[in-house]
C-alpha atoms as a PDB file:
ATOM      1  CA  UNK A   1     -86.768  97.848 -37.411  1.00  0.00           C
ATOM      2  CA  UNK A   2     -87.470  98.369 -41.078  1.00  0.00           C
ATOM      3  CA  UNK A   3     -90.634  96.280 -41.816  1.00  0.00           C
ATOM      4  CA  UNK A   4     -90.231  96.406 -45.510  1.00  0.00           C
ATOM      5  CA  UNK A   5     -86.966  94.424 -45.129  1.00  0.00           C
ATOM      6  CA  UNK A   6     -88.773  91.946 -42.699  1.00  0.00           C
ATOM      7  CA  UNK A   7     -91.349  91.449 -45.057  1.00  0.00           C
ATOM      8  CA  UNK A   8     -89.331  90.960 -48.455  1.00  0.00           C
ATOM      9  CA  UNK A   9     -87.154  88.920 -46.431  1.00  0.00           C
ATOM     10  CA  UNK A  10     -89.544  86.379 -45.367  1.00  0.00           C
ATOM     11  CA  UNK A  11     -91.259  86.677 -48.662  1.00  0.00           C
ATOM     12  CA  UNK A  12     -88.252  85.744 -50.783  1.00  0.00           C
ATOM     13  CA  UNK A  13     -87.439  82.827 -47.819  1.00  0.00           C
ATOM     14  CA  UNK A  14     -90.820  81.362 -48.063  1.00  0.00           C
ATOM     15  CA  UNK A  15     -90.538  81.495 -51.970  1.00  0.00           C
ATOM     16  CA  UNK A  16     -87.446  79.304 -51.984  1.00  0.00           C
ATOM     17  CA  UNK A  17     -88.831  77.440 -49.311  1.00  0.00           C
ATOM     18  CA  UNK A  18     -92.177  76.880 -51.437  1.00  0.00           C
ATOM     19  CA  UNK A  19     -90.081  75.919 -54.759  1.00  0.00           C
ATOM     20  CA  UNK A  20     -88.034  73.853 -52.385  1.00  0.00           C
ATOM     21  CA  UNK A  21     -91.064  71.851 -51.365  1.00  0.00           C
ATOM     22  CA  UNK A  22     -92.322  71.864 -54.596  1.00  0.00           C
ATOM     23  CA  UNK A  23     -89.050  69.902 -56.477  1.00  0.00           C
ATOM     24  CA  UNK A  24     -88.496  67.713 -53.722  1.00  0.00           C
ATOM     25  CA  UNK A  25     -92.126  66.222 -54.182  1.00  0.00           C
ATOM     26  CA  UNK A  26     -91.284  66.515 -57.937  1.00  0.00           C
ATOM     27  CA  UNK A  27     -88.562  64.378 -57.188  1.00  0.00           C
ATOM     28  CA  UNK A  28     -90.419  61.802 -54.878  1.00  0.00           C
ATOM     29  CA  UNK A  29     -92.872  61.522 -57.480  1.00  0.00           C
ATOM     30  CA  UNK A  30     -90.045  61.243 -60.415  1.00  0.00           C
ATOM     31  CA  UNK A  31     -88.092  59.017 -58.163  1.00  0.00           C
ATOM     32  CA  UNK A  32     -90.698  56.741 -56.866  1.00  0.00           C
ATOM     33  CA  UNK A  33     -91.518  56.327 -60.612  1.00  0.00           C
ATOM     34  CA  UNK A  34     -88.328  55.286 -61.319  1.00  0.00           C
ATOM     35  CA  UNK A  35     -87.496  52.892 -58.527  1.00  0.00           C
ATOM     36  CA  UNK A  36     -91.017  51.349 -60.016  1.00  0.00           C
ATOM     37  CA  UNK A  37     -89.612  50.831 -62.991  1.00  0.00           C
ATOM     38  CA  UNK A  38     -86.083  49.740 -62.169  1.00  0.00           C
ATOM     39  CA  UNK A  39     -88.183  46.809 -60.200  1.00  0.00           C
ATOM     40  CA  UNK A  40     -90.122  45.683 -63.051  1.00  0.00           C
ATOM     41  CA  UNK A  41     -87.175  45.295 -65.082  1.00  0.00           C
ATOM     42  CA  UNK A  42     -85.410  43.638 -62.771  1.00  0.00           C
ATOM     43  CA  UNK A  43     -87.958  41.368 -61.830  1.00  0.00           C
ATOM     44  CA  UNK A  44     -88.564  40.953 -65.774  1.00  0.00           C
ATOM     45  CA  UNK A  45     -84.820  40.024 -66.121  1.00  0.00           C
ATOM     46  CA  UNK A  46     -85.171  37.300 -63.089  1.00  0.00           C
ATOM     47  CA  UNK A  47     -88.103  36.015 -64.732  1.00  0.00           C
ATOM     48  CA  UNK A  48     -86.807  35.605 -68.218  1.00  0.00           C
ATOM     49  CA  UNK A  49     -83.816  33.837 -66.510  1.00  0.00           C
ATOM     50  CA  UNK A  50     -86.729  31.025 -64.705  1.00  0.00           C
ATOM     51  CA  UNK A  51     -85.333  32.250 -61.721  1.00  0.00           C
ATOM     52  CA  UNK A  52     -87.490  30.752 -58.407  1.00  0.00           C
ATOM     53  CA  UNK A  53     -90.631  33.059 -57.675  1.00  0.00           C
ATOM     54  CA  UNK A  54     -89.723  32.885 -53.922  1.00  0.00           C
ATOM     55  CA  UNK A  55     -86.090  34.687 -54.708  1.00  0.00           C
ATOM     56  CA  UNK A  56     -87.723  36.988 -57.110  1.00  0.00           C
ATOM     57  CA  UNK A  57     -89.863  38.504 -54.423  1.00  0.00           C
ATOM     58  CA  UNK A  58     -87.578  38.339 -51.857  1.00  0.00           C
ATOM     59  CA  UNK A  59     -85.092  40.423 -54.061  1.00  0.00           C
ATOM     60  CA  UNK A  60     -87.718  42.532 -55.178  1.00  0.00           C
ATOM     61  CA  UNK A  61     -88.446  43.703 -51.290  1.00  0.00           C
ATOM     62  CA  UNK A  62     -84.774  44.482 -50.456  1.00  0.00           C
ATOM     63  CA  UNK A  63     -83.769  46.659 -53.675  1.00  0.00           C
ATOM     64  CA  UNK A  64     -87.552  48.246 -53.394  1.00  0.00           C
ATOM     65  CA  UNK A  65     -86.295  49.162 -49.513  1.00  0.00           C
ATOM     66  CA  UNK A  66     -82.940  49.740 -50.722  1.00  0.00           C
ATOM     67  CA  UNK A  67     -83.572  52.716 -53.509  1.00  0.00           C
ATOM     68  CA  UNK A  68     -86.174  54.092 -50.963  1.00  0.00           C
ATOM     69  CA  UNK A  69     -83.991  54.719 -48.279  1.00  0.00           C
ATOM     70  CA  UNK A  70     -81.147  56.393 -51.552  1.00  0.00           C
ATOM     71  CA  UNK A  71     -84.068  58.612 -52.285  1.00  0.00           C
ATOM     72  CA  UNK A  72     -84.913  59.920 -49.448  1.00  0.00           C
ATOM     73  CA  UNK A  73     -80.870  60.684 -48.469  1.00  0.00           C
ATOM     74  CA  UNK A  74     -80.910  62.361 -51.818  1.00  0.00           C
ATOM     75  CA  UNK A  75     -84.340  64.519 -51.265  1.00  0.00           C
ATOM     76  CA  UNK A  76     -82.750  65.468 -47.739  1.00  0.00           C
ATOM     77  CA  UNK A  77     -79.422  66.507 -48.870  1.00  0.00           C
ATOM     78  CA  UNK A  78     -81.368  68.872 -51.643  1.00  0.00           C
ATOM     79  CA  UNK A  79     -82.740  70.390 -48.806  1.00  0.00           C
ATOM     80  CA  UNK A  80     -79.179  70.738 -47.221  1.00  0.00           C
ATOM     81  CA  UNK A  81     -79.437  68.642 -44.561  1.00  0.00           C
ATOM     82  CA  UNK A  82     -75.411  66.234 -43.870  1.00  0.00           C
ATOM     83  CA  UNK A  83     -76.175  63.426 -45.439  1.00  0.00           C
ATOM     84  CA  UNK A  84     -73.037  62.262 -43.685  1.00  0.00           C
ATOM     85  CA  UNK A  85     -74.476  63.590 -40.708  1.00  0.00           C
ATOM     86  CA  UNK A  86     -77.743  61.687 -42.010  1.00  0.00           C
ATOM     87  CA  UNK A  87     -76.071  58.260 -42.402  1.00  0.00           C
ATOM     88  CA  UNK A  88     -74.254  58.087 -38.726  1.00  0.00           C
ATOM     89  CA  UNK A  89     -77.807  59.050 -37.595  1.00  0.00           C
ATOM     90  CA  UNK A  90     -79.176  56.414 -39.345  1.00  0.00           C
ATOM     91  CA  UNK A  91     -76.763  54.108 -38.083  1.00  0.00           C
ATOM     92  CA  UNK A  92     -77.236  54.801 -34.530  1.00  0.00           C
ATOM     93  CA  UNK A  93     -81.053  54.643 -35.154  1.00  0.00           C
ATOM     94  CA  UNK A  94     -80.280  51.283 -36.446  1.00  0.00           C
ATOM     95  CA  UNK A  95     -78.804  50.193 -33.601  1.00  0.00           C
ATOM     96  CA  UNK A  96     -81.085  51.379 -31.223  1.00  0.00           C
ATOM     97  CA  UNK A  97     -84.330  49.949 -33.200  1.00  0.00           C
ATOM     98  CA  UNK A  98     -82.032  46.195 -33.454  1.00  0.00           C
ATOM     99  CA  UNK A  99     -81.737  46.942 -29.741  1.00  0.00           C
ATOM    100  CA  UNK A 100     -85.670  47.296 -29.185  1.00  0.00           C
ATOM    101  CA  UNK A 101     -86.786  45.287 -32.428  1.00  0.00           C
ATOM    102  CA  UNK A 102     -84.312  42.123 -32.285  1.00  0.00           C
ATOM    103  CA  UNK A 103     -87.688  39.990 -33.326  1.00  0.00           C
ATOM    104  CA  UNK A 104     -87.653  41.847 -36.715  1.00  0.00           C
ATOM    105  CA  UNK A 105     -84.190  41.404 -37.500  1.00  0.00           C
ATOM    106  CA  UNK A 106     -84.040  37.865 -36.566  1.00  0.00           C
ATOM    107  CA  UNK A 107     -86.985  37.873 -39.122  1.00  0.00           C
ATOM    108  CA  UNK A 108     -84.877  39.199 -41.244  1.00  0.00           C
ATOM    109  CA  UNK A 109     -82.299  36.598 -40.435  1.00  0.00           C
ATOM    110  CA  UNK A 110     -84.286  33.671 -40.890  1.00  0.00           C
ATOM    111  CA  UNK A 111     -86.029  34.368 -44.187  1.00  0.00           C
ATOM    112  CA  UNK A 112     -82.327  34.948 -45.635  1.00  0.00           C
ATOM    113  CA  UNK A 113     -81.224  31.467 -44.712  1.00  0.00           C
ATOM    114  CA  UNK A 114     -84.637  30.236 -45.761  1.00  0.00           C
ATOM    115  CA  UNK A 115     -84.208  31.841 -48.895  1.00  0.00           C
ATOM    116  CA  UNK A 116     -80.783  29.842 -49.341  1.00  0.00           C
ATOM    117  CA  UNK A 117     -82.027  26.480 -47.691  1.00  0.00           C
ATOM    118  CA  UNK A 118     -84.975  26.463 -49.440  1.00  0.00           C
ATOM    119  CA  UNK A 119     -86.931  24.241 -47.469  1.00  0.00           C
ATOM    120  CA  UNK A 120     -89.818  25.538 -49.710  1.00  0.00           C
ATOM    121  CA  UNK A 121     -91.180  28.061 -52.287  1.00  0.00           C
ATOM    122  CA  UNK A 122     -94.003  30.068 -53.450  1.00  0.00           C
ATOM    123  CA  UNK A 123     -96.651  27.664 -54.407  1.00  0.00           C
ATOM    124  CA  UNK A 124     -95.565  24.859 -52.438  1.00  0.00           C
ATOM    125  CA  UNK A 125     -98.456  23.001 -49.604  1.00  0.00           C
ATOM    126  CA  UNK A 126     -96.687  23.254 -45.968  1.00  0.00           C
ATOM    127  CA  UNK A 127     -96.948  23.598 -42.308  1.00  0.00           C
ATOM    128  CA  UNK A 128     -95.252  25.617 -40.772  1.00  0.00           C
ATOM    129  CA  UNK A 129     -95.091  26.656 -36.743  1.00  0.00           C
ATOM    130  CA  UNK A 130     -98.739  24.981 -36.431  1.00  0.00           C
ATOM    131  CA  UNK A 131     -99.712  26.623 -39.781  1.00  0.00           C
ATOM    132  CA  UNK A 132    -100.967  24.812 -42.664  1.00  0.00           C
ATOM    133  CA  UNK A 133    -101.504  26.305 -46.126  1.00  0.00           C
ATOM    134  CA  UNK A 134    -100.012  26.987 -49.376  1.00  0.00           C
ATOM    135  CA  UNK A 135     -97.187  29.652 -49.311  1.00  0.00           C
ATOM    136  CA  UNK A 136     -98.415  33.185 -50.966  1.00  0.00           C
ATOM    137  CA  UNK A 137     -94.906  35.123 -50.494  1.00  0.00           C
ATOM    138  CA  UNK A 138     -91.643  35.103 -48.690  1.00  0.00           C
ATOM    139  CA  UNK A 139     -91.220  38.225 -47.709  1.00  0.00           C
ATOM    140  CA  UNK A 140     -88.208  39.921 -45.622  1.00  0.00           C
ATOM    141  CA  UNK A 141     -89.804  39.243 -42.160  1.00  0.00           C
ATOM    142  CA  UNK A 142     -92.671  36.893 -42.302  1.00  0.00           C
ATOM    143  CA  UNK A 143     -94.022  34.132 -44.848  1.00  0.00           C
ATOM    144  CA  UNK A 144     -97.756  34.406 -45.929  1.00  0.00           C
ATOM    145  CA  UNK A 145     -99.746  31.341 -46.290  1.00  0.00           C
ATOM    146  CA  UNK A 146    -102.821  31.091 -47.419  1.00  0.00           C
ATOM    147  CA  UNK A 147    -105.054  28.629 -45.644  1.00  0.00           C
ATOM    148  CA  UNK A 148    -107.247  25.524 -47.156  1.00  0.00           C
ATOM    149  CA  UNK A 149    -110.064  27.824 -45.690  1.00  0.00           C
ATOM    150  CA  UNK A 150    -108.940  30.949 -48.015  1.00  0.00           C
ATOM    151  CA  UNK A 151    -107.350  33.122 -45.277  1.00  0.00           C
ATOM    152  CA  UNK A 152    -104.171  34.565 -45.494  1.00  0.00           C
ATOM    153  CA  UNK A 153    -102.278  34.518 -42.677  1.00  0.00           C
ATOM    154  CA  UNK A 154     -98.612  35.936 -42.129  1.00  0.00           C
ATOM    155  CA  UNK A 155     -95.719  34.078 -39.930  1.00  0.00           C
ATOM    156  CA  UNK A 156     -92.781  35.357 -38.992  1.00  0.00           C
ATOM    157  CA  UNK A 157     -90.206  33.638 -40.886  1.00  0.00           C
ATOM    158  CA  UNK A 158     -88.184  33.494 -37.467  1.00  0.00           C
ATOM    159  CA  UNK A 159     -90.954  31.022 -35.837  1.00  0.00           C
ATOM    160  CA  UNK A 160     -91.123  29.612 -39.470  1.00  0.00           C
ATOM    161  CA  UNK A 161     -87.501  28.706 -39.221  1.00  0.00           C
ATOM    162  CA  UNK A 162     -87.263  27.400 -35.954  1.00  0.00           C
ATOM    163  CA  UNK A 163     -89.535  25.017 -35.808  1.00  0.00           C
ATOM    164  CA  UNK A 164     -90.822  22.270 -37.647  1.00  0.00           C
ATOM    165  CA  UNK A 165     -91.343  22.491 -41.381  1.00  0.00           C
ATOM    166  CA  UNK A 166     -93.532  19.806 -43.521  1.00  0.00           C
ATOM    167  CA  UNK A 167     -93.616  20.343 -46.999  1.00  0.00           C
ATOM    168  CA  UNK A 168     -96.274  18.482 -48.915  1.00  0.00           C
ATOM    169  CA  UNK A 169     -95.885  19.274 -52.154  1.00  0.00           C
ATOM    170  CA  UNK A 170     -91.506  18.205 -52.202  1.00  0.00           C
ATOM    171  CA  UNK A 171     -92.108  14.749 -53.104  1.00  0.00           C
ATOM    172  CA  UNK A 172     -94.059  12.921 -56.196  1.00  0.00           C
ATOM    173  CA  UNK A 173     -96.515  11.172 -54.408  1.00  0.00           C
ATOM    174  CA  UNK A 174     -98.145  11.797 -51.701  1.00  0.00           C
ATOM    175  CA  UNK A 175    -100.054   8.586 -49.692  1.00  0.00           C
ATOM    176  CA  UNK A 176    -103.796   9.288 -48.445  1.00  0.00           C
ATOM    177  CA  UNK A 177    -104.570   7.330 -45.121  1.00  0.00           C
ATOM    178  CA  UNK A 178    -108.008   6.372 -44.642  1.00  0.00           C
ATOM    179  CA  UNK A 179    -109.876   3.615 -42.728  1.00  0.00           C
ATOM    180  CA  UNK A 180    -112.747   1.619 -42.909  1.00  0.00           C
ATOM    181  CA  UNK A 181    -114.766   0.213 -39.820  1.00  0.00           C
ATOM    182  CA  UNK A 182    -115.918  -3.081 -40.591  1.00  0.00           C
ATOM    183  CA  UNK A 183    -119.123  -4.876 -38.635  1.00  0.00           C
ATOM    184  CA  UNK A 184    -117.725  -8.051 -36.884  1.00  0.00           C
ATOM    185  CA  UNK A 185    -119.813 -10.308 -39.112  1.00  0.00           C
ATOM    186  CA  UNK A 186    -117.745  -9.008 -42.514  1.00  0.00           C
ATOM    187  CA  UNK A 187    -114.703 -11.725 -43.478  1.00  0.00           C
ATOM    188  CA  UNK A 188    -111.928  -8.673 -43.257  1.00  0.00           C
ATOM    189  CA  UNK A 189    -110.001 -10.839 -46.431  1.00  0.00           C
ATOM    190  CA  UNK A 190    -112.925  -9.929 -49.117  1.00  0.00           C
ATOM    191  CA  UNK A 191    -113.651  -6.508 -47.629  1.00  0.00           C
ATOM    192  CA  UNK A 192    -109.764  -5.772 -48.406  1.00  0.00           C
ATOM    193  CA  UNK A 193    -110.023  -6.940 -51.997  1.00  0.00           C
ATOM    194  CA  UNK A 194    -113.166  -5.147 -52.656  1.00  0.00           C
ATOM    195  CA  UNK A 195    -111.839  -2.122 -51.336  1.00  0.00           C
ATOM    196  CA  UNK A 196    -108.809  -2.544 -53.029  1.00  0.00           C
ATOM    197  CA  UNK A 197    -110.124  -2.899 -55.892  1.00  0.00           C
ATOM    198  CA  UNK A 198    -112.815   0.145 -55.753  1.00  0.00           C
ATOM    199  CA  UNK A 199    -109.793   2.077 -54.790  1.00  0.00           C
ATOM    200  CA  UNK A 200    -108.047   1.788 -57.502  1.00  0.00           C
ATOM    201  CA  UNK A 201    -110.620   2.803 -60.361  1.00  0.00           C
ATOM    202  CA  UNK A 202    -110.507   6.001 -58.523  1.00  0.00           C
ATOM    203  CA  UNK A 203    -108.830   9.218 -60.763  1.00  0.00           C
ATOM    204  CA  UNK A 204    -105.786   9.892 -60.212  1.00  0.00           C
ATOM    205  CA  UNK A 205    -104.952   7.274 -57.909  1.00  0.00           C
ATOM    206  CA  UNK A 206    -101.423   5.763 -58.980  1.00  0.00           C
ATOM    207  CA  UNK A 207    -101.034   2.223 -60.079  1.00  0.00           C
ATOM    208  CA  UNK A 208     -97.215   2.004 -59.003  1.00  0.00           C
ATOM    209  CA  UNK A 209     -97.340   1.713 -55.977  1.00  0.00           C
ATOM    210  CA  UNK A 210    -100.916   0.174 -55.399  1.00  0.00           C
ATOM    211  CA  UNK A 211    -103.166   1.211 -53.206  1.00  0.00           C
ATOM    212  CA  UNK A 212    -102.667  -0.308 -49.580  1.00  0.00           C
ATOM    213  CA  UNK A 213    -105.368  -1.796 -48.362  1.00  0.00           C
ATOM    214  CA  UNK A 214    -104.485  -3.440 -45.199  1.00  0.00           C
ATOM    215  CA  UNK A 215    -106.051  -4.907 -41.666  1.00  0.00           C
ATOM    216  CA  UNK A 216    -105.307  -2.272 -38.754  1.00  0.00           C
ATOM    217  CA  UNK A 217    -106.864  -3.120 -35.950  1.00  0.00           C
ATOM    218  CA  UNK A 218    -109.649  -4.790 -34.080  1.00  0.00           C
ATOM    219  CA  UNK A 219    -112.433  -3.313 -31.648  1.00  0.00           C
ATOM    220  CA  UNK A 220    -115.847  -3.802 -30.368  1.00  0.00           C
ATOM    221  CA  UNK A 221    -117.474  -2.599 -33.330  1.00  0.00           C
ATOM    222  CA  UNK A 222    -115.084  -5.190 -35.224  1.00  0.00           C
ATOM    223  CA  UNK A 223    -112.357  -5.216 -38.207  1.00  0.00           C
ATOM    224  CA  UNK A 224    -110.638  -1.666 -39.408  1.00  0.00           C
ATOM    225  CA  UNK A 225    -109.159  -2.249 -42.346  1.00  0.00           C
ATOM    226  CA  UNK A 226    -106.362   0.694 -43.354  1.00  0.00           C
ATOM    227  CA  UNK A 227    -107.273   2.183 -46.961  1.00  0.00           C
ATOM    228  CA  UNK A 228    -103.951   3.777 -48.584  1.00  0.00           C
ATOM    229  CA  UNK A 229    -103.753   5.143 -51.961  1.00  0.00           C
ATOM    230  CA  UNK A 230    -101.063   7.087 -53.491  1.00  0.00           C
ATOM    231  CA  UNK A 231    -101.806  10.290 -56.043  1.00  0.00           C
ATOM    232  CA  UNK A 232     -99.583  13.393 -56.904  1.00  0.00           C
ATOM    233  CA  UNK A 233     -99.719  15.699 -54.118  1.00  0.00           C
ATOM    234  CA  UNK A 234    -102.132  18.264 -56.061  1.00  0.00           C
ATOM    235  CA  UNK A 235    -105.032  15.397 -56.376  1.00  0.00           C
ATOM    236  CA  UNK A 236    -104.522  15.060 -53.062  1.00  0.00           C
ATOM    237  CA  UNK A 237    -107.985  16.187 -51.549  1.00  0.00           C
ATOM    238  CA  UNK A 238    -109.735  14.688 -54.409  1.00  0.00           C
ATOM    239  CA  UNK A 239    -108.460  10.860 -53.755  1.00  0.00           C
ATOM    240  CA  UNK A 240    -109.025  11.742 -49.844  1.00  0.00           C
ATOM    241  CA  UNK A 241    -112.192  12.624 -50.361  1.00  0.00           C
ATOM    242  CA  UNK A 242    -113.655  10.202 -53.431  1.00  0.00           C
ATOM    243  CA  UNK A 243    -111.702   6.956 -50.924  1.00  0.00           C
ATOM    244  CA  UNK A 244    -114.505   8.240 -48.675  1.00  0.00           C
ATOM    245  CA  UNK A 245    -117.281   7.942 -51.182  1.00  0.00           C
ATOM    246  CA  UNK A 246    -115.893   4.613 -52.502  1.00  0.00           C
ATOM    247  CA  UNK A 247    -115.747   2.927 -49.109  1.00  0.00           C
ATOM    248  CA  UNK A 248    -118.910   3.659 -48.199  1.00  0.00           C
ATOM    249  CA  UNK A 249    -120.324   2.698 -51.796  1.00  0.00           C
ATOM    250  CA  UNK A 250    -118.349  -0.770 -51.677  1.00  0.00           C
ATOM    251  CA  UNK A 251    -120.158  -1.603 -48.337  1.00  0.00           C
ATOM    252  CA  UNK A 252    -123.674  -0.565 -49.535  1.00  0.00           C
ATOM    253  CA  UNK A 253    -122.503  -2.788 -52.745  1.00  0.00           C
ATOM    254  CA  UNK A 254    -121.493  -5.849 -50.595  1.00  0.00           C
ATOM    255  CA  UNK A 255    -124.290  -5.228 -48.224  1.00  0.00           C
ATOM    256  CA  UNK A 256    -121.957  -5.083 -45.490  1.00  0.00           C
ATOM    257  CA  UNK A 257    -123.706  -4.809 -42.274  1.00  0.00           C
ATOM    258  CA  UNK A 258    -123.591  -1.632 -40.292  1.00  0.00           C
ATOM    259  CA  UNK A 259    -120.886  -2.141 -37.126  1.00  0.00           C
ATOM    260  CA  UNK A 260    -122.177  -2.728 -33.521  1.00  0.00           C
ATOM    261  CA  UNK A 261    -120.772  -3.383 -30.383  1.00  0.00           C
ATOM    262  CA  UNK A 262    -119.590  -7.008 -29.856  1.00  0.00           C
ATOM    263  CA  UNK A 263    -118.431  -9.038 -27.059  1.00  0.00           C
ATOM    264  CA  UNK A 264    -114.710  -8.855 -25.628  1.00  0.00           C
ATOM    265  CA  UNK A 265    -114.986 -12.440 -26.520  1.00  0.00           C
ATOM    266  CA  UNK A 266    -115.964 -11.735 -30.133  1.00  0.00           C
ATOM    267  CA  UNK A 267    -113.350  -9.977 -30.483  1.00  0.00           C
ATOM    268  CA  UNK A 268    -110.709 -12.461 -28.611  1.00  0.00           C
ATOM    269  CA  UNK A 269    -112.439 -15.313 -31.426  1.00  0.00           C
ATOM    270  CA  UNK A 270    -111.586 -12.816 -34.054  1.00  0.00           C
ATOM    271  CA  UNK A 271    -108.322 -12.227 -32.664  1.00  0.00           C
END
């Protein structure tokens, strides 16, 4: 065996193997800088058309996993490797992972018909499959939320889709429901028109409609009076919360008694 042959042949094979290596990271890098770019524009074209942030993402994911997938084909066949050969592979792969990863694709599924229904969009206040929070992204197999407690959580847009969806923020107003536990000895017909009253000097409270200020129900402890104002679905925590503070400064105000336990015939009298 002639050695010298041996060695300049593997020398000259792992030379062209070496430059090989070296142009198809130069064209990973080159191409990864390009699909970059190509995204930006393309999400700078959807934005300049006001197109919905939701769809912009969600478009942005697909052609991002799209011109990945080209690049590598194109890096393989520089190497030599079918890409013919490459694409029935892929194909069967496909299969197999739908076959073992159904979950994913009906992901996949969902967040497409989502993205069509619209039942929300990025920005919006929901709750969806036992999650509530305000929706971060719709990507291609989950929806992130991010919670009233700051934590980002991720559901999979199939659970997202099948079940129940509540959108807080797809309607103008949004009603706060509070109540007020009266002491048996206050007359239920002036604590209403205090409390209506006190309710609506409150900020962002809406005059039209009025706050509700209604009687509910009757226990031991006596009246409860329902206290409903309406506000703009972002002021919502601030009415819930400043309701709170103006109930309890109306009855301090009045000098409403605190509530105690009464008699069930107290409360049949009242009744």
């Amino acid at each position: 065996m002639d050695i010298t042959a041996v060695e300049t042949f593997l020398r000259v094979t792992a030379l062209q193997l070496g430059l090989k290596i070296l142009a198809a990271i130069a064209f990973w890098v080159v191409g990864r800088w390009i699909i970059v770019r190509v995204i930006a524009l393309v999400k700078a074209a959807m934005d300049r058309k006001q197109l919905d942030p939701t769809l912009s993402k969600y478009l942005g994911t697909i052609i991002n996993a799209t011109l990945n997938i080209a690049l590598v084909i194109g890096i393989l066949g520089y190497f030599g490797v079918q890409t013919t050969s490459f694409a029935a592979l892929l194909a069967g792969a496909g299969l197999a992972i739908g076959a073992a990863w159904s979950g994913l694709l009906g992901n996949f599924a969902a967040g497409a018909f989502m993205l069509v229904l619209r039942p929300f969009k990025v920005g919006d206040f929901v709750s969806v499959a036992g999650v509530t929070g305000t929706v971060h992204e719709l990507g291609l197999f989950g929806t992130t939320l991010i919670t009233p407690d700051n934590v980002m959580t991720l559901v999979g847009n199939g659970k997202v889709f099948g079940d129940t969806i509540q959108n807080f923020s797809a309607l103008p107003l949004r009603r706060v429901d509070r109540t007020a536990q009266l002491s048996g000895a206050v007359d239920p017909a002036e604590a209403s028109a205090r409390l209506r009253d006190a309710v609506a000097r409150i900020p962002n409270v809406m005059a039209s409609p009025p706050p509700e200020v209604n009687l509910l129900d009757l226990n031991l402890l006596g009246p409860v009076l329902a206290v409903r104002p309406y506000c703009r679905p972002d002021h919502y925590w601030q009415v819930y919360f400043d309701t709170n503070e103006a109930i309890v400064r109306t009855g301090k105000e009045a000098g409403w008694p605190a509530p105690t336990p009464v008699s069930i015939s107290r409360v049949q009298q009242l009744v």
